[in-house]
Every structure is written in structure tokens, then in C-alpha cells.
N, C-alpha and C. Protein backbone atom coordinates (compact mmCIF):
# COMPACT_ATOMS: atom_id res chain seq x y z
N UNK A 1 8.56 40.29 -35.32
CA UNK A 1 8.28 40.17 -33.91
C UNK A 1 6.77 40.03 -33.66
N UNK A 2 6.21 40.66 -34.55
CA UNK A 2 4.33 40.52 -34.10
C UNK A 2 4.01 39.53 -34.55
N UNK A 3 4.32 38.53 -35.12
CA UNK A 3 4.12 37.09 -36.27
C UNK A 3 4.54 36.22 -34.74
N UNK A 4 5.20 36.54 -34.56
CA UNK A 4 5.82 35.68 -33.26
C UNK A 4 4.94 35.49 -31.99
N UNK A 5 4.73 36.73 -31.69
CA UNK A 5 3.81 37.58 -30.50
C UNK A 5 2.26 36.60 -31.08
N UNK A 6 1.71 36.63 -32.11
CA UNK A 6 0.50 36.52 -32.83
C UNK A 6 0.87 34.87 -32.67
N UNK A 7 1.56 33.84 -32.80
CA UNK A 7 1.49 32.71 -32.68
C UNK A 7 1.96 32.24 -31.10
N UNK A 8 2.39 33.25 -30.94
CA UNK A 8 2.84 32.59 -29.28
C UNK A 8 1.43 32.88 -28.49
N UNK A 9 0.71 33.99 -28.73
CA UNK A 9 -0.97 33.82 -27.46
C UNK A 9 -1.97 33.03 -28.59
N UNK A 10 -1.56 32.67 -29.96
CA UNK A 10 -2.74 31.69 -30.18
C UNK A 10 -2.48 30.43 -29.46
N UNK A 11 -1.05 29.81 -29.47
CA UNK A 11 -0.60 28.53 -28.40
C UNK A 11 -1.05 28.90 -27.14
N UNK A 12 -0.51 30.08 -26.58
CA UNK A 12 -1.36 29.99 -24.89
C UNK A 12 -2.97 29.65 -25.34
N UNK A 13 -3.73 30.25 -26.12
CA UNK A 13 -4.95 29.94 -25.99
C UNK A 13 -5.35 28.63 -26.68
N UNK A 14 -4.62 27.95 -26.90
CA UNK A 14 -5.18 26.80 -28.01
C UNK A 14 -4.76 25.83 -26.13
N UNK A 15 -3.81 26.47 -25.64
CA UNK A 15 -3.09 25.30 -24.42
C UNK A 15 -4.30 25.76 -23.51
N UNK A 16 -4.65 27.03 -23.42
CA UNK A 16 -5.82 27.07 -21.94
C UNK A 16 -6.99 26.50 -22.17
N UNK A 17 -7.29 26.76 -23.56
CA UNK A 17 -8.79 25.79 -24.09
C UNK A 17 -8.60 24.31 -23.67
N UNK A 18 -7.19 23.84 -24.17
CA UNK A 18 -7.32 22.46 -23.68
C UNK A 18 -7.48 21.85 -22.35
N UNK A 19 -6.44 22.53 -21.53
CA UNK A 19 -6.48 22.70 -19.94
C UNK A 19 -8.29 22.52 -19.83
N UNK A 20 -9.38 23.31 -20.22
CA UNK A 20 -10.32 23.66 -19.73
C UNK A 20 -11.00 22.21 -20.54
N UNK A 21 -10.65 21.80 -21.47
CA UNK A 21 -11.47 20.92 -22.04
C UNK A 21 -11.19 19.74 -20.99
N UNK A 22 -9.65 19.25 -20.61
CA UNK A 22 -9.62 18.24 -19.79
C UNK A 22 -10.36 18.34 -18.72
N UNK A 23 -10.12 19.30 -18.12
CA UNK A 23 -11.32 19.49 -16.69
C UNK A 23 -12.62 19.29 -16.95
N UNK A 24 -12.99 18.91 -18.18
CA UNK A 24 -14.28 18.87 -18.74
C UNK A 24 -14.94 17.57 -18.64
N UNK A 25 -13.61 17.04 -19.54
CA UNK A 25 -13.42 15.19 -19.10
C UNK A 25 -13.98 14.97 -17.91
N UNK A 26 -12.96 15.41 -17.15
CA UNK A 26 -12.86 14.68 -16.07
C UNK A 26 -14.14 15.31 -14.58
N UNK A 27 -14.53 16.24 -15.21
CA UNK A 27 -15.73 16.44 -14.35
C UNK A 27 -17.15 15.12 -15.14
N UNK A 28 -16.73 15.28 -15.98
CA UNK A 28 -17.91 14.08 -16.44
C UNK A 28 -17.76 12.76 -16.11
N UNK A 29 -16.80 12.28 -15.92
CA UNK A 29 -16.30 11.26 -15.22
C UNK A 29 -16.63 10.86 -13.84
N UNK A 30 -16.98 12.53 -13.04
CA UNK A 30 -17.54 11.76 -11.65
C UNK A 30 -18.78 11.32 -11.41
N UNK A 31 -18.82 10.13 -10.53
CA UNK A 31 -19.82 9.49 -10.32
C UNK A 31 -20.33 9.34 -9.25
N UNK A 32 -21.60 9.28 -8.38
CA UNK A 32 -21.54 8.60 -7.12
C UNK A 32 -21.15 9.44 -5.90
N UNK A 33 -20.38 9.16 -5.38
CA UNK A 33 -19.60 10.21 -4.18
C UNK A 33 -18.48 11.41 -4.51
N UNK A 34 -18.02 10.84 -6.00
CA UNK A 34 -17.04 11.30 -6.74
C UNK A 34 -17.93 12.56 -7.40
N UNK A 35 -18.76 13.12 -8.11
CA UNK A 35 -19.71 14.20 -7.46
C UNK A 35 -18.98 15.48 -7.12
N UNK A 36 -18.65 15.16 -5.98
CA UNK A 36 -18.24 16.12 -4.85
C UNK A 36 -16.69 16.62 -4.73
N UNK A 37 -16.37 16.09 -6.22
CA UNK A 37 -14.54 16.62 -6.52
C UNK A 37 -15.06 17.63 -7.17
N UNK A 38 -14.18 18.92 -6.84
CA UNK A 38 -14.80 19.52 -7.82
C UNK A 38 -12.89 20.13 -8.04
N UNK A 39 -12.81 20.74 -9.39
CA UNK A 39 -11.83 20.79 -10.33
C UNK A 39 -11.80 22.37 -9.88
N UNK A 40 -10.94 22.61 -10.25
CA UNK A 40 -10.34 24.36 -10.00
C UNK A 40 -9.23 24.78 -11.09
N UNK A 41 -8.66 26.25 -11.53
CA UNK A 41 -7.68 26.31 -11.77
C UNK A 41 -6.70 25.93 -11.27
N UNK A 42 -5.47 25.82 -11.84
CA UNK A 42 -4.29 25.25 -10.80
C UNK A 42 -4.19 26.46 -9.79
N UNK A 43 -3.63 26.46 -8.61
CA UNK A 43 -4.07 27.20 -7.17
C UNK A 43 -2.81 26.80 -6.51
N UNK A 44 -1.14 27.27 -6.33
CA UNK A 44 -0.46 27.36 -5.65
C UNK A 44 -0.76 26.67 -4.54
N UNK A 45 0.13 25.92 -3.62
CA UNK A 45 -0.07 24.97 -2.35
C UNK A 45 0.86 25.90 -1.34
N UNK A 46 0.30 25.41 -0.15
CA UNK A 46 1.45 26.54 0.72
C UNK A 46 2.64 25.81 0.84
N UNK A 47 3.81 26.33 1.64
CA UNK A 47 4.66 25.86 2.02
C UNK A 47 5.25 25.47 3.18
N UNK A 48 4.39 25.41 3.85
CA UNK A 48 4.35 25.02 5.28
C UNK A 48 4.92 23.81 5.40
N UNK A 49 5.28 23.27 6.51
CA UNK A 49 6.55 22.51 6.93
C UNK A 49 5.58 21.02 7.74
N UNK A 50 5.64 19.96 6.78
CA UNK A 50 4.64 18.96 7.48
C UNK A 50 5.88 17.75 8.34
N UNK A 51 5.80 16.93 9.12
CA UNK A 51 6.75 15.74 9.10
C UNK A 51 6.67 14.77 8.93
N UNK A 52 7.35 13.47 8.78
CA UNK A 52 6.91 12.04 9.01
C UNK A 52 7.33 11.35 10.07
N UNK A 53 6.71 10.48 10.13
CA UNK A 53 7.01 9.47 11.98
C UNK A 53 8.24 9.57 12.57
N UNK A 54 9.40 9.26 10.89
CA UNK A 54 10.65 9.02 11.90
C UNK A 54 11.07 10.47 11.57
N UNK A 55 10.33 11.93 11.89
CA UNK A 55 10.89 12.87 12.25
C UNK A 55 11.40 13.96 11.06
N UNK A 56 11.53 13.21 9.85
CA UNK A 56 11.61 13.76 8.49
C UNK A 56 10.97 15.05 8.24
N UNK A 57 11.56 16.36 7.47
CA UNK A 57 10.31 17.48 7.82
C UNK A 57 10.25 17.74 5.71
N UNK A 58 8.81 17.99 5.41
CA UNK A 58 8.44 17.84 4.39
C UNK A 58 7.68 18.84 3.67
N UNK A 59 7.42 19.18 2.61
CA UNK A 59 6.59 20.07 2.27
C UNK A 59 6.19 19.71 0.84
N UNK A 60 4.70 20.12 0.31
CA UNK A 60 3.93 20.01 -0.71
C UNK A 60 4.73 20.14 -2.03
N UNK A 61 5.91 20.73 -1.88
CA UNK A 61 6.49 21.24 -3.45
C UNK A 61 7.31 19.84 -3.30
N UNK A 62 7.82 19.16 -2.15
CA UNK A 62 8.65 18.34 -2.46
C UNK A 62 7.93 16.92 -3.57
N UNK A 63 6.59 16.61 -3.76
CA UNK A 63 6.15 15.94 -4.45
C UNK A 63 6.14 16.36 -6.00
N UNK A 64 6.74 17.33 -6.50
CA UNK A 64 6.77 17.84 -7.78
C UNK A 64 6.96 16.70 -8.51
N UNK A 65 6.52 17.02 -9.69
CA UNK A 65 6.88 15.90 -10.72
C UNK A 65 5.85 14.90 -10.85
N UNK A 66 4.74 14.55 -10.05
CA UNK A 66 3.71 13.65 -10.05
C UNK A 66 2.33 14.38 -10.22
N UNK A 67 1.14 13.39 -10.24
CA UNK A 67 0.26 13.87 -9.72
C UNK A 67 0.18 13.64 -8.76
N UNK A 68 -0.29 13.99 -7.19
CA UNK A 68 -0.61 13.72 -5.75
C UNK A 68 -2.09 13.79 -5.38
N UNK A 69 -2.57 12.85 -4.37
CA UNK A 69 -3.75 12.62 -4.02
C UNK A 69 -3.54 13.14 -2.38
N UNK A 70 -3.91 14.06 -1.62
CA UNK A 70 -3.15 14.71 -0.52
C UNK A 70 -4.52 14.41 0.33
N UNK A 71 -4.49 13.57 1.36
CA UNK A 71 -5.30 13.29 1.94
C UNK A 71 -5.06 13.77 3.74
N UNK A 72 -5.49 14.49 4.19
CA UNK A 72 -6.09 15.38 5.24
C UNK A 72 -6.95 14.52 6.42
N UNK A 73 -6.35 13.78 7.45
CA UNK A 73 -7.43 12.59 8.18
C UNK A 73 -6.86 13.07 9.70
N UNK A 74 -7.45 12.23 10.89
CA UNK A 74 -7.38 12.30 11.70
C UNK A 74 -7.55 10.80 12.46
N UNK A 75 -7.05 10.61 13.39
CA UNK A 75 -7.73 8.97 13.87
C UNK A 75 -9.25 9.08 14.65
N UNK A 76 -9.35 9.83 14.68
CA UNK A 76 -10.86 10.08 15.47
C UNK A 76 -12.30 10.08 14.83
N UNK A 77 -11.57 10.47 13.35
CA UNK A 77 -12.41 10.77 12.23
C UNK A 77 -12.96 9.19 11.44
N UNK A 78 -14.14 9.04 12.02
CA UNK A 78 -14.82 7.74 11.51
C UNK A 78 -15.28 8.25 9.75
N UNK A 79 -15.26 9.16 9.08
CA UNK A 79 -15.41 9.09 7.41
C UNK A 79 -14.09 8.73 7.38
N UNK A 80 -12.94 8.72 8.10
CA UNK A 80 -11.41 8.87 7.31
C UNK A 80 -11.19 7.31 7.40
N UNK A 81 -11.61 6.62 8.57
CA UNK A 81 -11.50 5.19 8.75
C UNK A 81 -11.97 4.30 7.36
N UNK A 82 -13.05 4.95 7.37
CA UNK A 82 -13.99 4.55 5.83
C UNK A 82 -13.61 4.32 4.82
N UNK A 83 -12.71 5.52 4.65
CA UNK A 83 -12.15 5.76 3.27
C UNK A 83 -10.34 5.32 3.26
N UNK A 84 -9.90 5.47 4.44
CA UNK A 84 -8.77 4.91 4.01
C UNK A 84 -7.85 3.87 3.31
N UNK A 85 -8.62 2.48 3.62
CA UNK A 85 -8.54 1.57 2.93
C UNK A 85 -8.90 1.74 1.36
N UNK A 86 -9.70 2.77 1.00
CA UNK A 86 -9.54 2.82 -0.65
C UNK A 86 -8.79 3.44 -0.80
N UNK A 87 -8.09 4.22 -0.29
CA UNK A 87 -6.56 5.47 -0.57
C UNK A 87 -5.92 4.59 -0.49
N UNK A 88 -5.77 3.69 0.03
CA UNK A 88 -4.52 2.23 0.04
C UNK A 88 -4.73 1.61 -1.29
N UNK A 89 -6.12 1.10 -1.58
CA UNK A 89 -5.78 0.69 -3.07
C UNK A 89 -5.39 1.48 -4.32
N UNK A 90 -5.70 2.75 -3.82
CA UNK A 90 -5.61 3.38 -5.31
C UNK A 90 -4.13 3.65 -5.54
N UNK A 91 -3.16 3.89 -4.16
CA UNK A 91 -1.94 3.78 -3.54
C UNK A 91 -1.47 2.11 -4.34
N UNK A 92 -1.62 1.45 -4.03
CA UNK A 92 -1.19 -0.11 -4.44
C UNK A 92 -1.50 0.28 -6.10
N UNK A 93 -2.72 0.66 -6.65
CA UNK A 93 -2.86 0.34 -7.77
C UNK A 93 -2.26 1.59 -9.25
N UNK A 94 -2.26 2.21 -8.06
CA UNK A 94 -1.22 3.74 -9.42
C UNK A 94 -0.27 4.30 -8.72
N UNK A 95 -0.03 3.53 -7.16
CA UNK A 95 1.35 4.83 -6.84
C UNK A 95 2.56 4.33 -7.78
N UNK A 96 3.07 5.12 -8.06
CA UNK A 96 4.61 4.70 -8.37
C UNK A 96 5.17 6.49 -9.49
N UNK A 97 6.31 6.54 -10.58
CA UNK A 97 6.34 7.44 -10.92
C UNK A 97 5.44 8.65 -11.27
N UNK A 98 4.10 8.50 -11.48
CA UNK A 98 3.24 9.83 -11.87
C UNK A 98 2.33 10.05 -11.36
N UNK A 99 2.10 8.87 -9.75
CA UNK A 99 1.01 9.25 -8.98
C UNK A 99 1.28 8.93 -7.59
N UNK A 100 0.84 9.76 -6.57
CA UNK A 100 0.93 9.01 -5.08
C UNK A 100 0.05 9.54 -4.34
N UNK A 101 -0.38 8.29 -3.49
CA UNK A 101 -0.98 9.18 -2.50
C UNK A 101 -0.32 9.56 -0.92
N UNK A 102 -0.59 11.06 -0.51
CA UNK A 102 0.09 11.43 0.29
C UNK A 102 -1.12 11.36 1.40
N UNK A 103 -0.93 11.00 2.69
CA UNK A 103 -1.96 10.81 3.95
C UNK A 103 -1.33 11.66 4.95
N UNK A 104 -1.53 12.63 5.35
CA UNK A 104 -1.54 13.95 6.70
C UNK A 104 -2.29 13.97 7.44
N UNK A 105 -1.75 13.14 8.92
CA UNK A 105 -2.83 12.92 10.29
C UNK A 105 -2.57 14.63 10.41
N UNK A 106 -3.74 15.30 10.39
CA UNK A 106 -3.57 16.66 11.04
C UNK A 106 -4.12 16.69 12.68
N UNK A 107 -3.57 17.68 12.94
CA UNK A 107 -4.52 17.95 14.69
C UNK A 107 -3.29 16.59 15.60
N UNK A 108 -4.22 16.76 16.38
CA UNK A 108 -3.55 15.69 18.02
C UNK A 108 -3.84 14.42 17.53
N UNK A 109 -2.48 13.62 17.08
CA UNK A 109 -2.91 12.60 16.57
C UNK A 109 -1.47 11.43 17.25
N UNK A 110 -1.77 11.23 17.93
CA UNK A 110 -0.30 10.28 18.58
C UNK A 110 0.08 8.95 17.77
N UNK A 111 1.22 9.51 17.48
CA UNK A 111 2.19 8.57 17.10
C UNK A 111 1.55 6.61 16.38
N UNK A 112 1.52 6.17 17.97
CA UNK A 112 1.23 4.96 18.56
C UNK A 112 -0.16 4.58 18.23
N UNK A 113 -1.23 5.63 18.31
CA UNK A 113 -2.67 5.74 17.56
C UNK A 113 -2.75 5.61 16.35
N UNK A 114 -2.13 6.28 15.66
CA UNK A 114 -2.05 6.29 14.11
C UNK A 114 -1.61 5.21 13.63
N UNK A 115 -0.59 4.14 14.54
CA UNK A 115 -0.30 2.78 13.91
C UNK A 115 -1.48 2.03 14.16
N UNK A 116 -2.03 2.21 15.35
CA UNK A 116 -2.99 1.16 15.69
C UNK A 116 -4.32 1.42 14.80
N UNK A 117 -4.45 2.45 14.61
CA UNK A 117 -5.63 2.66 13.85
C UNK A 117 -5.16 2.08 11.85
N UNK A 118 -4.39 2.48 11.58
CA UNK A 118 -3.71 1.56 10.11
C UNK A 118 -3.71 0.22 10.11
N UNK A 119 -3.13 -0.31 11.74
CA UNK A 119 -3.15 -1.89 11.81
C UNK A 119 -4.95 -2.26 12.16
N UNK A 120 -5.22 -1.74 12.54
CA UNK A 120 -7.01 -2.03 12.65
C UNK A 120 -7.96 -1.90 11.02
N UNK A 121 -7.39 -1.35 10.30
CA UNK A 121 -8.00 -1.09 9.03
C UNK A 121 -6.98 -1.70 7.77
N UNK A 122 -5.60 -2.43 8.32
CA UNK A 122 -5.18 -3.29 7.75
C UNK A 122 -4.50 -3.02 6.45
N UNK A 123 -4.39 -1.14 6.80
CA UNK A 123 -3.34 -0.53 5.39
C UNK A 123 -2.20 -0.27 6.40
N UNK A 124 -1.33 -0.80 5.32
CA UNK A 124 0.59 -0.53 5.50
C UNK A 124 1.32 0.40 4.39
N UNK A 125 0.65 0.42 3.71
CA UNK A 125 1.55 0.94 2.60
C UNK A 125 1.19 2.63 1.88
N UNK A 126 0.37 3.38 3.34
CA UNK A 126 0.03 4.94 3.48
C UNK A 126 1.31 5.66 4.08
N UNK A 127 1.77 6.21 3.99
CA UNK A 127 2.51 7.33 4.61
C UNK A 127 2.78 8.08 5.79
N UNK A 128 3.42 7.62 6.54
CA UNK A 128 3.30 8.81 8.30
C UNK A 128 3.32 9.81 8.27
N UNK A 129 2.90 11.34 7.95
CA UNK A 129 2.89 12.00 7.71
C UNK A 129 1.92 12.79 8.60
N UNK A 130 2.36 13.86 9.35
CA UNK A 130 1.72 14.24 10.69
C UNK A 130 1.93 16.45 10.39
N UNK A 131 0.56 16.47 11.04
CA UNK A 131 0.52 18.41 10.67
C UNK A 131 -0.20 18.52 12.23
N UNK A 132 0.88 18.27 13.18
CA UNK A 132 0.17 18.55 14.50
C UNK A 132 -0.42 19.57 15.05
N UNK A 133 0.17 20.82 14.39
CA UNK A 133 0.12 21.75 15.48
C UNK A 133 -1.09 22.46 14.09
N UNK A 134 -1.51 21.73 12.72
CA UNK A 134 -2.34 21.76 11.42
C UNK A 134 -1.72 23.34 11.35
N UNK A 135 -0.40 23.86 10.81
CA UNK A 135 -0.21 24.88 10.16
C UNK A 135 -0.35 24.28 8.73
N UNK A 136 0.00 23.47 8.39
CA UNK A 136 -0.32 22.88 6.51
C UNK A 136 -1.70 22.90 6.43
N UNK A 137 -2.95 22.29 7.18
CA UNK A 137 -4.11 22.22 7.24
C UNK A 137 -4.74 23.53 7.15
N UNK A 138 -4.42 24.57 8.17
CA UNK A 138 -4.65 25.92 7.76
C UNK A 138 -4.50 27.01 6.88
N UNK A 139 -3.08 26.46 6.42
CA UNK A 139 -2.87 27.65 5.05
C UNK A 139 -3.34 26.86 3.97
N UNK A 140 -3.94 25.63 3.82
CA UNK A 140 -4.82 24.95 2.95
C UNK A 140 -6.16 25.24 3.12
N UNK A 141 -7.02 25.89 4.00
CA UNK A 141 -8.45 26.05 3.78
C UNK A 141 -8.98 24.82 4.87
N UNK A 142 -7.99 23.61 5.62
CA UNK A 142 -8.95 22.44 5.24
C UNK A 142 -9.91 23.25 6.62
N UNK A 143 -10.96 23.05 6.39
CA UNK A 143 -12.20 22.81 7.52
C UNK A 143 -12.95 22.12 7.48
N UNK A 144 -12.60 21.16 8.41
CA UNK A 144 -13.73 19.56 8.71
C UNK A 144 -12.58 18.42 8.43
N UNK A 145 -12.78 17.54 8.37
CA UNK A 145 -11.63 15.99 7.82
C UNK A 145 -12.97 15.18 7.25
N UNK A 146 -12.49 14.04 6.20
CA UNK A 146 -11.31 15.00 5.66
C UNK A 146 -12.00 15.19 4.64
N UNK A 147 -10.46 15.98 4.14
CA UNK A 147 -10.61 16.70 2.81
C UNK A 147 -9.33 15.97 2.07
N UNK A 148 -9.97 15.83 0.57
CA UNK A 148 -8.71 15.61 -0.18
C UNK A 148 -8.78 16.55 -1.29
N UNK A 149 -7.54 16.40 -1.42
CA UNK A 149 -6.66 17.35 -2.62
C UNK A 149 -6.15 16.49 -3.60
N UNK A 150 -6.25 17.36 -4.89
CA UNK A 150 -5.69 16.70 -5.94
C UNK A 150 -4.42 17.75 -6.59
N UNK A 151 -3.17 17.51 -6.73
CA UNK A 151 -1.91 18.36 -6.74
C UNK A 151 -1.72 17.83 -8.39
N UNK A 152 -1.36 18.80 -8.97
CA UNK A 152 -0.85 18.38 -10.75
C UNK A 152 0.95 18.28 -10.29
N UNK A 153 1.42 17.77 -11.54
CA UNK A 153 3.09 17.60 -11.45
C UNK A 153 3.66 18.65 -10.89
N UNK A 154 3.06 19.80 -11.30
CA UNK A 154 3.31 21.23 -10.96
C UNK A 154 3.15 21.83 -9.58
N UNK A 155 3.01 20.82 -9.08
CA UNK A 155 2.42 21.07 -7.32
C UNK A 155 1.34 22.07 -7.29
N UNK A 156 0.70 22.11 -8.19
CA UNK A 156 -0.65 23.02 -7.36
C UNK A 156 -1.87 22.09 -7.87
N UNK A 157 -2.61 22.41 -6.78
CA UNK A 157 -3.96 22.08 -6.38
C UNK A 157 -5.27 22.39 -7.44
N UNK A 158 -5.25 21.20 -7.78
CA UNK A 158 -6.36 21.58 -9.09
C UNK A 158 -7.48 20.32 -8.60
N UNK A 159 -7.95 19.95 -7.98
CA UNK A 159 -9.26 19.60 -7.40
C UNK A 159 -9.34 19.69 -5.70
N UNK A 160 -10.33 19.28 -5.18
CA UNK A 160 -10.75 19.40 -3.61
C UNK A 160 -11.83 18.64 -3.54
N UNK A 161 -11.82 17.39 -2.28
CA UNK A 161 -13.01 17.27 -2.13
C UNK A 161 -12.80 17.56 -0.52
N UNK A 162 -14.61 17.68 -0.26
CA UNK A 162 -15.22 17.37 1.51
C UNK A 162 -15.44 16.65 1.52
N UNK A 163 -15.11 15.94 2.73
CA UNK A 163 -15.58 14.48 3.39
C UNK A 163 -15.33 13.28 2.54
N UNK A 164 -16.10 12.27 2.86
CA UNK A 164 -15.18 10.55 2.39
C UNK A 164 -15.88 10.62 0.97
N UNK A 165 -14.84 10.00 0.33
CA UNK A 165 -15.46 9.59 -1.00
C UNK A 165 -14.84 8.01 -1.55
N UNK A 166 -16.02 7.24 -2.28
CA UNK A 166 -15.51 5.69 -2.66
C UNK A 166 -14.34 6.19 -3.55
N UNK A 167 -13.06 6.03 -3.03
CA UNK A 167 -11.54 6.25 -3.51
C UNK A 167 -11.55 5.09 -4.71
N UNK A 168 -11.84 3.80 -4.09
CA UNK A 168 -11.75 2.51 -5.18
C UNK A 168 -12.99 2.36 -6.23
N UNK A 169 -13.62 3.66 -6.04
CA UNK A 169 -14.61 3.56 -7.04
C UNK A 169 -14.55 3.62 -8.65
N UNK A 170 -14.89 2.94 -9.87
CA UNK A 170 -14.60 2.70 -11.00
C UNK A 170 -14.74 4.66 -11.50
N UNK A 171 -14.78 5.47 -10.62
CA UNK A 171 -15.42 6.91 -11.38
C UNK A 171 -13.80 7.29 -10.55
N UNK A 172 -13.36 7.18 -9.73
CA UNK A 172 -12.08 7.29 -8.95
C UNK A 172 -11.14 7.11 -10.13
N UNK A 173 -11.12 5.99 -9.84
CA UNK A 173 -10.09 5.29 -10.98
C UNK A 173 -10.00 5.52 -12.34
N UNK A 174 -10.85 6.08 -12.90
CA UNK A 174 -11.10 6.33 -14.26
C UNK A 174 -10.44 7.66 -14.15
N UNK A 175 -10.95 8.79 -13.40
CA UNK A 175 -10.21 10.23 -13.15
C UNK A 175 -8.73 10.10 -12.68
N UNK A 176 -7.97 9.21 -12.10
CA UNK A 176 -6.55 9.15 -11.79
C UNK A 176 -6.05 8.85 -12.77
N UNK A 177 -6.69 7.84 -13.88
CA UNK A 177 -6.02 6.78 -15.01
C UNK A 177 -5.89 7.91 -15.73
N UNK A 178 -6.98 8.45 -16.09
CA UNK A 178 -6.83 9.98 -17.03
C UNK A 178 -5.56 10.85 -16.91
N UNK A 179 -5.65 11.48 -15.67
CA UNK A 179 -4.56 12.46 -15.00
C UNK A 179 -2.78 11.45 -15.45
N UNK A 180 -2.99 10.68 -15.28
CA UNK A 180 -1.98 9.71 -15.55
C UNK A 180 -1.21 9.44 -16.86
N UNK A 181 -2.52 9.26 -17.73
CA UNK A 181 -2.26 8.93 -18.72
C UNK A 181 -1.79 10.72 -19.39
N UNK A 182 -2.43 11.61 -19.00
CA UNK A 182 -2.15 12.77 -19.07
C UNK A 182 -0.54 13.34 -18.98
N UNK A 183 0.14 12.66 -18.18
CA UNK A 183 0.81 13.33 -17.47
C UNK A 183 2.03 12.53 -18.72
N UNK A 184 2.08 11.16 -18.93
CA UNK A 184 2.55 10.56 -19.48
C UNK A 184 2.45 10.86 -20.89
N UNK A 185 1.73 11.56 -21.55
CA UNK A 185 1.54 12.14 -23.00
C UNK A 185 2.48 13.59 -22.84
N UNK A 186 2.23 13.88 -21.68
CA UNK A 186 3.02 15.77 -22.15
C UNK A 186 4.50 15.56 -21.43
């Protein structure tokens, strides 16, 4: 039994070293605006109850199984205008089985606004996804818009950024391709 015990916490520690080495990667990887991700232990997500346009009610664990890019905007919010269109490409260019990005108008954000502001910036293929009354926004920390989150398969939150960052930036893309390719090895 102690032979057992004795190889089972050298694997936890040979697995947390690695955990810590990838975050290592991938902090070296940022560049530019990308900078300002900064990496965390994995960190439980709440469970608060978000919806989508046509009324759908949703929550953070339901994305299990991927990595998620959880983006936190508002229509009022001129950094979110900025940046949205690169959450659309990175959306076009890795959503599918092991990555997505998720977009949450938090706060007073009408319906009819939120299309017009997507059709003005000429992305279709983001998510309706609305935290009106921001109980998801609050048991998340967010303060200010936006903020994005980075969710492991495991649904918890293992990066954060403040404010806009070049999403389509080659330091972006290089840190998703990673997580990706990551996710696809284990």
C-alpha cells in the first residue's frame, strides 16, 4: 500500500509541475496587449443562471468539455466594439469541438441594440447571450467591461483579462492553438 501511496503523489507532482510548466508556455507567449492575460490556478466558475435571445437559460458548467473564451461586453462599451470583431475571428477560426467563444451582454443591454450593434460591426456568428440583471458578472469579480475569461474543459477559469485585447493577434492565436492542441493530446 505505501509503494502505491509513494507512486500515486509522485504522479500528482510530476502532473502539477507540468500544469505549472504549461502556464509557463503560455505566459511567454503573450505579446503586445496579450500582456495583460494573466494565468491563474484553475478557480471554480459560479453557477449563476445566464440566457440567450430566444430565452434559453444557461450556465458556465454547461460548456464543459472545451476550452471557452467567456467574453463579458456591453453595447455602450466602445473597447468591446473594438475587440469584438477579433472574438469573431478567433470564433470562425478555432470554434468548433475544443474551443468556443462565449459573448455575455451584461447590464441593460436591449435585445434590438445588441443586434444593431453586431450588424454595425458586421459579426454574426457570436452568441446572444445576456446577464441583465449581471448576477453571472458579479459572482465572477467582473468590474469594468470588458473582461475576458479563459475556462479549461473542466469549466474553471484559468486566465482573466481587463479591458480590450488584439483577440486576432498572432500572440492570441498562438495561446488558443496551444490550449487546443493541449486539450487534444490528454
Amino acid at each position: 500500500m505505501r509503494q502505491f501511496l509513494a507512486v500515486l503523489y509522485i504522479g500528482l507532482s510530476l502532473a502539477a509541475n507540468a500544469a505549472v510548466a504549461d502556464t509557463s508556455a503560455l505566459e511567454a507567449m503573450r505579446e503586445g496587449s496579450m500582456k495583460k492575460l494573466l494565468f491563474s490556478d484553475p478557480t471554480p466558475v459560479s453557477e449563476e443562471v445566464f440566457t440567450h435571445a430566444d430565452g434559453g437559460e444557461f450556465r458556465l458548467s454547461d460548456f464543459k468539455g472545451k476550452y471557452v473564451l467567456v467574453n463579458f461586453w456591453a453595447t455602450w462599451c466602445a473597447p468591446c466594439r473594438k475587440e469584438m470583431p477579433m472574438l469573431s475571428e478567433l470564433q470562425t477560426e478555432f470554434g468548433g469541438d475544443a474551443f468556443e467563444v462565449v459573448t455575455i451582454a451584461t447590464g441593460r443591454n436591449d435585445i434590438n441594440g445588441i443586434k444593431r450593434f453586431l450588424g454595425e460591426i458586421g459579426v454574426d456568428n457570436l452568441p446572444l447571450y445576456l446577464d441583465p440583471r449581471q448576477g453571472l458578472a458579479r459572482d465572477m469579480a467582473v468590474l469594468g467591461l470588458p473582461i475576458t475569461l479563459i475556462l479549461d474543459p473542466e469549466g474553471n477559469e484559468i486566465a482573466r483579462m481587463r479591458g480590450d485585447a488584439e483577440w486576432n493577434s498572432e500572440s492570441a492565436k498562438a495561446i488558443i492553438s496551444t490550449l487546443i492542441g493541449e486539450a487534444a493530446e490528454g
